[in-house]
Protein backbone atom coordinates (compact mmCIF):
# COMPACT_ATOMS: atom_id res chain seq x y z
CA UNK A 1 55.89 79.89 47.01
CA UNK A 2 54.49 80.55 50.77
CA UNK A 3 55.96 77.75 52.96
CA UNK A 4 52.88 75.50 54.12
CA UNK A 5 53.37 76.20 58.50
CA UNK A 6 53.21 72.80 60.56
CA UNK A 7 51.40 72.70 63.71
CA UNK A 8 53.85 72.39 66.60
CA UNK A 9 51.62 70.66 69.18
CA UNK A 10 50.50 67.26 69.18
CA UNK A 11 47.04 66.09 67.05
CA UNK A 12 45.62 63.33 68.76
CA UNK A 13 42.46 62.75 68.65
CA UNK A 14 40.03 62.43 71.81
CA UNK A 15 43.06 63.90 74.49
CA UNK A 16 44.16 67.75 74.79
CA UNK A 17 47.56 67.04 74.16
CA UNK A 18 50.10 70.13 74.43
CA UNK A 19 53.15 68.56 73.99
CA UNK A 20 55.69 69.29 71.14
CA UNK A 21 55.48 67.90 67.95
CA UNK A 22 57.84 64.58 67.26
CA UNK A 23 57.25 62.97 64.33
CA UNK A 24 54.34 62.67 61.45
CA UNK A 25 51.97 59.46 61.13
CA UNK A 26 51.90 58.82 57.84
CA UNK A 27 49.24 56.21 58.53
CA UNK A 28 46.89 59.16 59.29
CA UNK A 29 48.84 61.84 59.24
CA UNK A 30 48.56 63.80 62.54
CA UNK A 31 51.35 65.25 63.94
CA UNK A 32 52.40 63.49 66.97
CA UNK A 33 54.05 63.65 70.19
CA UNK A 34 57.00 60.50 71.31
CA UNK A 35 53.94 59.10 73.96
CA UNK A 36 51.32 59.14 71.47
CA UNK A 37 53.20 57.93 68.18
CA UNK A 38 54.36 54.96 69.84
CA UNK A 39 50.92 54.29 71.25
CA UNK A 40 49.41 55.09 67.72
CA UNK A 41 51.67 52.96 66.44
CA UNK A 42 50.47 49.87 68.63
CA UNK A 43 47.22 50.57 67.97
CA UNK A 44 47.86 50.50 64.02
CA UNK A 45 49.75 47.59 64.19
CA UNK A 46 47.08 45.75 66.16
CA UNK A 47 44.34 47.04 63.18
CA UNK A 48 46.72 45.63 61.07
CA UNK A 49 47.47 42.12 62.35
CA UNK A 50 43.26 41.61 62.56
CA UNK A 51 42.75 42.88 58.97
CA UNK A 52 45.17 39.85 58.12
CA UNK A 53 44.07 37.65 60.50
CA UNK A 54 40.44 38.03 58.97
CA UNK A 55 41.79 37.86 55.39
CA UNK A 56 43.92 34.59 56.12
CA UNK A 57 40.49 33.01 57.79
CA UNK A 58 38.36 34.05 54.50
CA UNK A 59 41.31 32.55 52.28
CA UNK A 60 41.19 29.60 54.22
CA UNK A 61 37.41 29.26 54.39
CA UNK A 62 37.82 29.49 50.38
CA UNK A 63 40.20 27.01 49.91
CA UNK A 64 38.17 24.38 52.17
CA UNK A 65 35.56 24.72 49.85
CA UNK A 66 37.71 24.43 47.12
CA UNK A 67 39.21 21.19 48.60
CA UNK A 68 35.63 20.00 48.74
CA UNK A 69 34.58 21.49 45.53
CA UNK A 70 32.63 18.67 42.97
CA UNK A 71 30.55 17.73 40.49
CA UNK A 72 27.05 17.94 41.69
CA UNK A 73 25.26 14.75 41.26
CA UNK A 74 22.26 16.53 39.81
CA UNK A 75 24.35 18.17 37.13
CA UNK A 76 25.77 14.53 36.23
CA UNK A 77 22.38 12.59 36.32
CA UNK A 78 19.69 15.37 35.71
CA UNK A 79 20.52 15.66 31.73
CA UNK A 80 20.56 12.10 31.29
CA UNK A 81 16.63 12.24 33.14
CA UNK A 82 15.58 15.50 30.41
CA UNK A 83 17.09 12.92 27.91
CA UNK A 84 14.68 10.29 28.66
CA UNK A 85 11.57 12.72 29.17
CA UNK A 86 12.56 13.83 25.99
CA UNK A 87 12.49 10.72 24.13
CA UNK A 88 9.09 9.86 25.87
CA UNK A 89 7.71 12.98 24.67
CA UNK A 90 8.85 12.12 20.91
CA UNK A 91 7.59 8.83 20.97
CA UNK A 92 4.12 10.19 22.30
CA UNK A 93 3.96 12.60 19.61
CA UNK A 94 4.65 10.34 17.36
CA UNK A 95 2.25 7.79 18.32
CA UNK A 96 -0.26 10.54 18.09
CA UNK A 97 0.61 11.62 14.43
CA UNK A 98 0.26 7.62 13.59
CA UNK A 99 -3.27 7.86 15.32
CA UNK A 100 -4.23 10.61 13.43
CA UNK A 101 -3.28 9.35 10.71
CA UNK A 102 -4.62 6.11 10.64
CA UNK A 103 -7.97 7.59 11.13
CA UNK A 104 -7.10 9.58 7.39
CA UNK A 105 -6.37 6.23 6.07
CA UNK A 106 -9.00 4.69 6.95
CA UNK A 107 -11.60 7.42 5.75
CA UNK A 108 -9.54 7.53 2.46
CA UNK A 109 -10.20 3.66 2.57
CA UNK A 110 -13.41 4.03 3.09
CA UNK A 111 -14.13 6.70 0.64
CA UNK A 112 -11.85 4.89 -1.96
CA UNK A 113 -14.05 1.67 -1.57
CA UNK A 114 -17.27 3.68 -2.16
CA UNK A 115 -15.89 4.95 -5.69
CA UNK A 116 -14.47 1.64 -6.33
CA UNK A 117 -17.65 0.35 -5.99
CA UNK A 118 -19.73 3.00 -7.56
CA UNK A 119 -16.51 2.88 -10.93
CA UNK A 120 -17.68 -1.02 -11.08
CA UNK A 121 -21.25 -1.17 -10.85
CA UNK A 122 -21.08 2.20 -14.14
CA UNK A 123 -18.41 -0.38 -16.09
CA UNK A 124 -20.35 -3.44 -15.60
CA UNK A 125 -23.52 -1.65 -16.81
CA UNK A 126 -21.60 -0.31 -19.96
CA UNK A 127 -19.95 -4.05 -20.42
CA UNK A 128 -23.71 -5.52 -20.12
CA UNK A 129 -25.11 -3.21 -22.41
CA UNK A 130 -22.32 -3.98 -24.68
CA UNK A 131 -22.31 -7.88 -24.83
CA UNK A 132 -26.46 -7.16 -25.25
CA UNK A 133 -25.56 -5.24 -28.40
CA UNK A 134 -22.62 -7.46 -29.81
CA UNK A 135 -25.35 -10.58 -29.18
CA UNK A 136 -28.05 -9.10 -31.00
CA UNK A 137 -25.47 -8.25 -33.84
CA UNK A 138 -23.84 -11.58 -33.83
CA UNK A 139 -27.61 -13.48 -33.97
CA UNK A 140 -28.47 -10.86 -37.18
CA UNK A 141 -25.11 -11.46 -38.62
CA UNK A 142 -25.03 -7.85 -39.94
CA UNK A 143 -23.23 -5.09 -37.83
CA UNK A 144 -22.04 -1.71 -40.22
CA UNK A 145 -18.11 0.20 -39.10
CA UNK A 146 -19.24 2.58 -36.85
CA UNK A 147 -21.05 -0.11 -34.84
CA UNK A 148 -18.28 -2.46 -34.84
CA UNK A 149 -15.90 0.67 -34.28
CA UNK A 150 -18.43 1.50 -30.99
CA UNK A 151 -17.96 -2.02 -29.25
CA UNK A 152 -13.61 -2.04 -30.07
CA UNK A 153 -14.23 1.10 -27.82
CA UNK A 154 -15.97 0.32 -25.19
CA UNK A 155 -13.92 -3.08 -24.95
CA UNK A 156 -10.44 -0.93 -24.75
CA UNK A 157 -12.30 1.82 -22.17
CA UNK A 158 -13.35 -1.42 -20.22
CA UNK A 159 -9.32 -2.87 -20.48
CA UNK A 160 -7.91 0.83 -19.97
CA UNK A 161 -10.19 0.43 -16.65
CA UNK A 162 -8.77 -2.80 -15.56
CA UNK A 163 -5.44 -1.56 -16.12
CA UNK A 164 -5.40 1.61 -13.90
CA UNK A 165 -7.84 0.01 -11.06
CA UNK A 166 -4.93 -2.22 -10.64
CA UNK A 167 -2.29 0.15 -9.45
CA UNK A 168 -2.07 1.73 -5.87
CA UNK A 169 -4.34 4.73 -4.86
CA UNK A 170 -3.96 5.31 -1.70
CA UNK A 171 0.10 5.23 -0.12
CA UNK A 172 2.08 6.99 2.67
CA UNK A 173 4.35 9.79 1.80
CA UNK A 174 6.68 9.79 4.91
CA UNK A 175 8.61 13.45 5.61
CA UNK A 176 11.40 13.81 7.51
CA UNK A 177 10.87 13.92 11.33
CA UNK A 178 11.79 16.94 13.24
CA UNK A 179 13.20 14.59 15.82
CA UNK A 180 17.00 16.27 16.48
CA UNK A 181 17.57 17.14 20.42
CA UNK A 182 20.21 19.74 21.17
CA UNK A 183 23.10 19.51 24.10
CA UNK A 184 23.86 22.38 25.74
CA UNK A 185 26.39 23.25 28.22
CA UNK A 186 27.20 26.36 30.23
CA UNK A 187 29.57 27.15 32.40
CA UNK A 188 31.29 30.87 34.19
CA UNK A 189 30.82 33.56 31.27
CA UNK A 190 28.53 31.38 29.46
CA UNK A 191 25.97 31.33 32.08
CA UNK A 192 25.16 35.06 31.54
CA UNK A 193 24.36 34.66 27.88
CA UNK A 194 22.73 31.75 28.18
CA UNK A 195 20.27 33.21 31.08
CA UNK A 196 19.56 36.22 28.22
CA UNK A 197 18.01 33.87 25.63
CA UNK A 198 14.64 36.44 25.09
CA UNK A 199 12.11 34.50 22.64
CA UNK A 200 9.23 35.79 21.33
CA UNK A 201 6.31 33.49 21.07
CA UNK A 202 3.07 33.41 18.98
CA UNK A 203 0.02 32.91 21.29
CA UNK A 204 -3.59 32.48 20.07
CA UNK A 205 -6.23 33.62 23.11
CA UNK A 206 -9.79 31.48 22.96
CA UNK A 207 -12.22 32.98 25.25
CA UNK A 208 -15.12 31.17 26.57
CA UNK A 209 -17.67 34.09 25.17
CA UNK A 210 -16.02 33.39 21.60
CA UNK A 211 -13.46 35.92 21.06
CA UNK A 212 -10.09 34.84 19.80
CA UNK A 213 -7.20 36.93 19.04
CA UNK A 214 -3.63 36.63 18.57
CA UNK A 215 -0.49 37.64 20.71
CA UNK A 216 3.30 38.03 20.28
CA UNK A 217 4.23 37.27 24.00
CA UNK A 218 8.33 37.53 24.89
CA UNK A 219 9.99 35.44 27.65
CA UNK A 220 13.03 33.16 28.12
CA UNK A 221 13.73 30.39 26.39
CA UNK A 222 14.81 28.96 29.68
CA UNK A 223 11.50 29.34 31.27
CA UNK A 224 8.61 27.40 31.74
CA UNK A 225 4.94 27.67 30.19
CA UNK A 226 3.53 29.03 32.99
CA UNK A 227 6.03 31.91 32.78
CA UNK A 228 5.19 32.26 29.26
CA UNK A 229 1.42 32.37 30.77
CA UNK A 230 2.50 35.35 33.49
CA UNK A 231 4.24 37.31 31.05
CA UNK A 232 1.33 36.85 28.66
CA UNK A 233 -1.15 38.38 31.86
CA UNK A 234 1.52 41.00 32.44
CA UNK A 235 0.94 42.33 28.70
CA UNK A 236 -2.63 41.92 28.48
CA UNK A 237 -4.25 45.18 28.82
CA UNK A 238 -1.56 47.12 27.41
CA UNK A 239 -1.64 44.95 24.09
CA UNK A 240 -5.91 45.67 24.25
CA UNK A 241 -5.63 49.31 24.71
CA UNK A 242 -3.00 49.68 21.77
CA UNK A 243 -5.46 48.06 19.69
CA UNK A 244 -8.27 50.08 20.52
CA UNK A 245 -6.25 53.15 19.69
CA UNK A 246 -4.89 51.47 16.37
CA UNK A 247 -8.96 50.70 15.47
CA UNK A 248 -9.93 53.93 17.00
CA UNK A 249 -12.90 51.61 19.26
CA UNK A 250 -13.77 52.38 22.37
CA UNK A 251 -14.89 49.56 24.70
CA UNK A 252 -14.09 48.76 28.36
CA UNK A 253 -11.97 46.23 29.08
CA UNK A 254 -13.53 44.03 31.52
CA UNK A 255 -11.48 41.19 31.57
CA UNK A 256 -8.22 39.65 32.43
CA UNK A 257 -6.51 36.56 32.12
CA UNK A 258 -5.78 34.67 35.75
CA UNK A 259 -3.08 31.77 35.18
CA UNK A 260 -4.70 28.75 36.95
CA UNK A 261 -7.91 29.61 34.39
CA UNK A 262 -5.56 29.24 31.04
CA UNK A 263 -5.05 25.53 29.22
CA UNK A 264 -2.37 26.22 26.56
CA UNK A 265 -2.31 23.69 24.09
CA UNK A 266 -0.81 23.24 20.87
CA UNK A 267 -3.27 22.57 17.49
CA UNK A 268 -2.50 20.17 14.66
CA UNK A 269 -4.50 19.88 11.73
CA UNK A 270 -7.41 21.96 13.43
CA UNK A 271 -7.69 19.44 16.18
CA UNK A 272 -5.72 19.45 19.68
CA UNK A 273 -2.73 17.63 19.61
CA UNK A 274 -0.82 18.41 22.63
CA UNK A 275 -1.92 19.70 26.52
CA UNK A 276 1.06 21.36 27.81
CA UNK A 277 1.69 21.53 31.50
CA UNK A 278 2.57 24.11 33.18
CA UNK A 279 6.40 22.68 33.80
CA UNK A 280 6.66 22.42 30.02
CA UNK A 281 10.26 24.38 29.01
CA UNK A 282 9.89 26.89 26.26
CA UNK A 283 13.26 26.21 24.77
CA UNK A 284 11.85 22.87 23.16
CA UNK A 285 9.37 24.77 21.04
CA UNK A 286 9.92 24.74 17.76
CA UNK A 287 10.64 28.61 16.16
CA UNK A 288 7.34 28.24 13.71
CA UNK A 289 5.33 26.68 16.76
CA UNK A 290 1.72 28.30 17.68
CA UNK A 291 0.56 27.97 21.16
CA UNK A 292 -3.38 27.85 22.30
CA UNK A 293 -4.74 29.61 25.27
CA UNK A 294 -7.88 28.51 26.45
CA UNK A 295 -10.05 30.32 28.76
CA UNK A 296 -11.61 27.63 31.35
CA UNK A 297 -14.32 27.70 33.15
CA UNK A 298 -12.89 26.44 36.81
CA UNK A 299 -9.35 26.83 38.01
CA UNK A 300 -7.19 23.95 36.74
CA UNK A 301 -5.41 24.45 40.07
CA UNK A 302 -8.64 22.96 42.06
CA UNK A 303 -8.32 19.41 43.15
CA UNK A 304 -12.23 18.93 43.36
CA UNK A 305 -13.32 20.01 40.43
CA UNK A 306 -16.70 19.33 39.22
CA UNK A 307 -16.31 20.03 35.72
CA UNK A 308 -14.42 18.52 33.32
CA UNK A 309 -12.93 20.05 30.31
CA UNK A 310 -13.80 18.20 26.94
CA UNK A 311 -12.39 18.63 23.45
CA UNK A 312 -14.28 19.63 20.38
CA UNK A 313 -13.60 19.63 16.85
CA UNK A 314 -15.54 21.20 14.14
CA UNK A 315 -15.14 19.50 10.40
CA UNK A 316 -17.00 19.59 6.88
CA UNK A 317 -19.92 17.23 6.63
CA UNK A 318 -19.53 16.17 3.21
CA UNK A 319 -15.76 15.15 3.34
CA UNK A 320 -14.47 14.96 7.22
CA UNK A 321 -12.48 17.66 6.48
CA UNK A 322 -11.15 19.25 9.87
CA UNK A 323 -11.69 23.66 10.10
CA UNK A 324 -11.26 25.95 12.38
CA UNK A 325 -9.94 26.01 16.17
CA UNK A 326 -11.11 23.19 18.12
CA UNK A 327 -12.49 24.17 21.75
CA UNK A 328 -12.98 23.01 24.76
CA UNK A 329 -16.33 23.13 26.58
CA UNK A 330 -17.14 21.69 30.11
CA UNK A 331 -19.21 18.70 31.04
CA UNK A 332 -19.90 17.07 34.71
CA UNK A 333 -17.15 15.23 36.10
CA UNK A 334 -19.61 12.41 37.86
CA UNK A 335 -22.94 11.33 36.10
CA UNK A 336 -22.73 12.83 32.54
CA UNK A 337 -25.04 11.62 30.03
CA UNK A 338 -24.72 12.11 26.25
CA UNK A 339 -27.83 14.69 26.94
CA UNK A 340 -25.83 16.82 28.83
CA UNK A 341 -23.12 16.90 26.10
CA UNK A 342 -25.49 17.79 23.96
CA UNK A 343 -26.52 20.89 25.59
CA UNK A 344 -23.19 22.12 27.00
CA UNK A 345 -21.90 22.27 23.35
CA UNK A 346 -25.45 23.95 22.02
CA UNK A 347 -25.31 26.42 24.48
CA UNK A 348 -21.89 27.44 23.39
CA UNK A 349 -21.59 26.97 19.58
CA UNK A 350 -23.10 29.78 18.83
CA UNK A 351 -19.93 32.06 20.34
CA UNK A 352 -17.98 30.78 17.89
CA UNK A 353 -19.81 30.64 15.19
CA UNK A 354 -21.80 33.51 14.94
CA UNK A 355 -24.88 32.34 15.25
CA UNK A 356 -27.73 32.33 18.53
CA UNK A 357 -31.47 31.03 19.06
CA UNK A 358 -33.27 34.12 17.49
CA UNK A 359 -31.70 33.28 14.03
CA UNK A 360 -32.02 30.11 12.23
CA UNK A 361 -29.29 27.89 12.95
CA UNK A 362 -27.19 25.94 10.59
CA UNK A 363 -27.58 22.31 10.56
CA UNK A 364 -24.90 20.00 11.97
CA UNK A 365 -24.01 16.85 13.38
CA UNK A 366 -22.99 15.97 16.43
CA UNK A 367 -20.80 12.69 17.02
CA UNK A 368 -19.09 11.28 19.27
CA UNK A 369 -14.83 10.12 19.15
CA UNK A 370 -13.13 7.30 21.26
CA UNK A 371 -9.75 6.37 21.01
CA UNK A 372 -9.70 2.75 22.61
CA UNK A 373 -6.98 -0.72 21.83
CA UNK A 374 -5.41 1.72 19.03
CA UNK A 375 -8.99 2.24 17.52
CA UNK A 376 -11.10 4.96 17.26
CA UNK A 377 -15.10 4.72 16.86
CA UNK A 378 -17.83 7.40 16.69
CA UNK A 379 -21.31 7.21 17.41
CA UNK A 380 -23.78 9.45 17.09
CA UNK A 381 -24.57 11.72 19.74
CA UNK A 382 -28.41 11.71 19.77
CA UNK A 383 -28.05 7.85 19.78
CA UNK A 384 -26.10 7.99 23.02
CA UNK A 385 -28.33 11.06 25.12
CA UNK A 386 -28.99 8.80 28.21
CA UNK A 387 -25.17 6.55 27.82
CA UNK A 388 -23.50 7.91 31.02
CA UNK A 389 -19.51 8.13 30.49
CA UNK A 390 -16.85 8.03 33.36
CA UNK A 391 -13.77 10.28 32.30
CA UNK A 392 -11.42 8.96 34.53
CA UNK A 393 -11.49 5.60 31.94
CA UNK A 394 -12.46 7.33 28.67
CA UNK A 395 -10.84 9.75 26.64
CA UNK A 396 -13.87 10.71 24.69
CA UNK A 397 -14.30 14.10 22.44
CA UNK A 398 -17.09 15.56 20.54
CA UNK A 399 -17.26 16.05 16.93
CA UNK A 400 -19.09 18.85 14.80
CA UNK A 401 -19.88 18.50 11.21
CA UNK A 402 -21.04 21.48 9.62
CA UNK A 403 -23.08 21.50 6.31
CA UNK A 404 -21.00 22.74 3.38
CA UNK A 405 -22.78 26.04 2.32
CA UNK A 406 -22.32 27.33 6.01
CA UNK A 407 -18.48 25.99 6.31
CA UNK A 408 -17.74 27.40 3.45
CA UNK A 409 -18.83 31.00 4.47
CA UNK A 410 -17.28 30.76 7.89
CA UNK A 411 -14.05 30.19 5.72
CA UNK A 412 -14.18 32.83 3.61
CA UNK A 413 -14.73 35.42 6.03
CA UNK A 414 -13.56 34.01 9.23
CA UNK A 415 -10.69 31.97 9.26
CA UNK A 416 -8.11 34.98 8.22
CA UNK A 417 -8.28 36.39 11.89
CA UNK A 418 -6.84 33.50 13.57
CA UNK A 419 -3.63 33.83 11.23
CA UNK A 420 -0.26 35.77 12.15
């Protein structure tokens, strides 16, 4: 093996040194002379000793703040405040389930005492016509079997009556309450997979021109709703286009979503049950939970607005039956009359339904709902076209009833597009 030659004159950087090699640096290892090892050598040690010194102040800076190091008041108090929010929130819920349902009762009630009454008056007549009979055949003293057999069955029909008319029609079947809360804590390695917690989310889009669609929207279950709104806008066009291809239509796509112009919502028993704002966390939605866009007229994000947005309903005539999506159409804020309820809802019915002024429209009935003292009363609305309201005290909505024979067509070929 060739022996590797060694330079004989000094290496040192920045001088044109020609003195004889003394010794190696095995710092950086140039070959040095005796004057410039030993000043090498100062110069390393002196790179060395301020490394240190800056390690031993970073060590110290750390422990300082380890010595200080505590548990955050926000981290001690803050879950006991989502606590409490979150008990509010159940107990408003559930107050508006008991609403809801008090206003079944009390149509069942209502309904119930109209075939009560209607049951009576048809036995009473039968019971009349029966004692007329049995006093006719008691004054001839002659009555053959089959008559006698006739009156013994009426009289047990008329006891068989008074027997089930007795017992309970209408009760409350309670079901278990959803109600459970969960505790989570995170801390070092957790944090990561906690921060990862990807949820996808079913999202129903109401536009103001009518169209509704559906959406599967992912975001963290750590975020907010108005994340779950962004992401939603993010996805938009993409998610129209792939339909378009998957339909083979061809349409421009001349609209998209802005987030201060969406109202999410969530719908219960075709009516709107819950506003959600936009601080709302997504992990406290339920897995089977469907959330409502709605498209608004004015940004919700304007603090003058002149609109305001009011809830609608649509339900069968002939029972009270709630259908459909409920909507939201816009009214003045100051100085609206019944009148201009009226038209703000005609003007837009016919987006949902199918229907416009150059075709004959279907008849329904407009009323109006007011929750007030834990009641609710309706009038109708073309009794109340010059009553002015003042939505800053009332929480009034609008209700449509539909005649059955148009209902039921809307629900055979309509209602199938809203599901997922």
């Amino acid at each position: 093996m060739a022996q590797v030659e060694r330079p004989t004159v000094c290496e040192v950087e920045g001088e044109n040194c020609k003195k004889e090699v003394q010794a190696l640096c095995y710092h950086c290892s140039k070959n040095l002379c005796r004057t410039h090892l030993l000043r090498h050598a100062q110069l390393v040690e002196e790179k060395i000793q301020s490394e240190l010194h800056a390690l031993a102040d970073k060590l110290n800076g750390i422990l300082s703040k380890f010595n200080q190091l505590s548990i955050s008041d926000d981290i001690l108090e803050k879950p006991f405040g989502q606590l409490e929010q979150w008990r509010a929130d159940a107990h408003k819920q559930i107050d508006q389930i008991v609403e809801i349902k008090r206003q079944e009762m009390i149509e069942k009630l209502r309904s119930y005492r109209e075939t009560f009454q209607a049951k009576n008056e048809e036995q009473l007549s039968k019971l009349n016509s029966c004692k007329k009979v049995l006093t006719n055949l008691i004054e001839e003293a002659d009555a053959s079997s089959s008559q006698i057999k006739d009156l013994q069955q009426s009289i047990n029909e008329a006891e068989k009556y008074l027997t089930n008319v007795k017992r309970p029609i209408i009760s409350v079947v309670p079901r278990q309450l959803n109600c459970s809360v969960n505790i989570r804590s995170q801390f070092l390695e957790d944090k990561e997979l906690t921060e990862n917690r990807i949820r996808e989310f079913r999202i129903i889009y109401i536009r103001l021109n009518g169209t509704i669609r559906n959406y599967y929207v992912k975001a963290n279950a750590n975020e907010t709703m108005s994340d779950l709104i962004n992401n939603f806008i993010q996805q938009y066009t993409t998610v129209e286009e792939l339909g378009q291809r998957q339909t083979n239509q061809n349409y421009m796509i001349d609209h998209l979503p802005k987030a201060d112009f969406i109202l999410p919502a969530e719908i219960y028993n075709h009516a709107v049950h819950l506003v959600y704002n936009n601080s709302h966390v997504l992990s406290t939605l339920l897995k089977d939970d469907i959330i409502t866009f709605y498209e608004t007229y004015e940004s919700l994000q304007l603090t003058n607005r002149q609109l305001v947005l009011m809830p609608c309903l649509f339900r069968r005539k002939i029972d009270r039956r709630n259908v459909g999506l409920p909507v939201f159409f816009s009214v003045p804020r100051n100085g609206c009359r019944g009148q201009d309820i009226s038209d703000a809802i005609n003007n837009i019915i016919g987006n949902f339904y199918g229907f416009n002024d150059n075709l004959e429209r279907p008849l329904y009935q407009l009323s109006l709902q007011n929750p007030s003292n834990n009641q609710i009363s309706y009038k109708r609305l073309d009794n109340a076209l010059n009553d002015q309201f003042d939505f800053a005290k009332t929480n009034v909505s609008l209700i449509v009833s539909f005649d059955t024979e148009f209902i039921d067509a809307y629900e055979r070929n309509c209602l199938d597009q809203f599901k997922f």
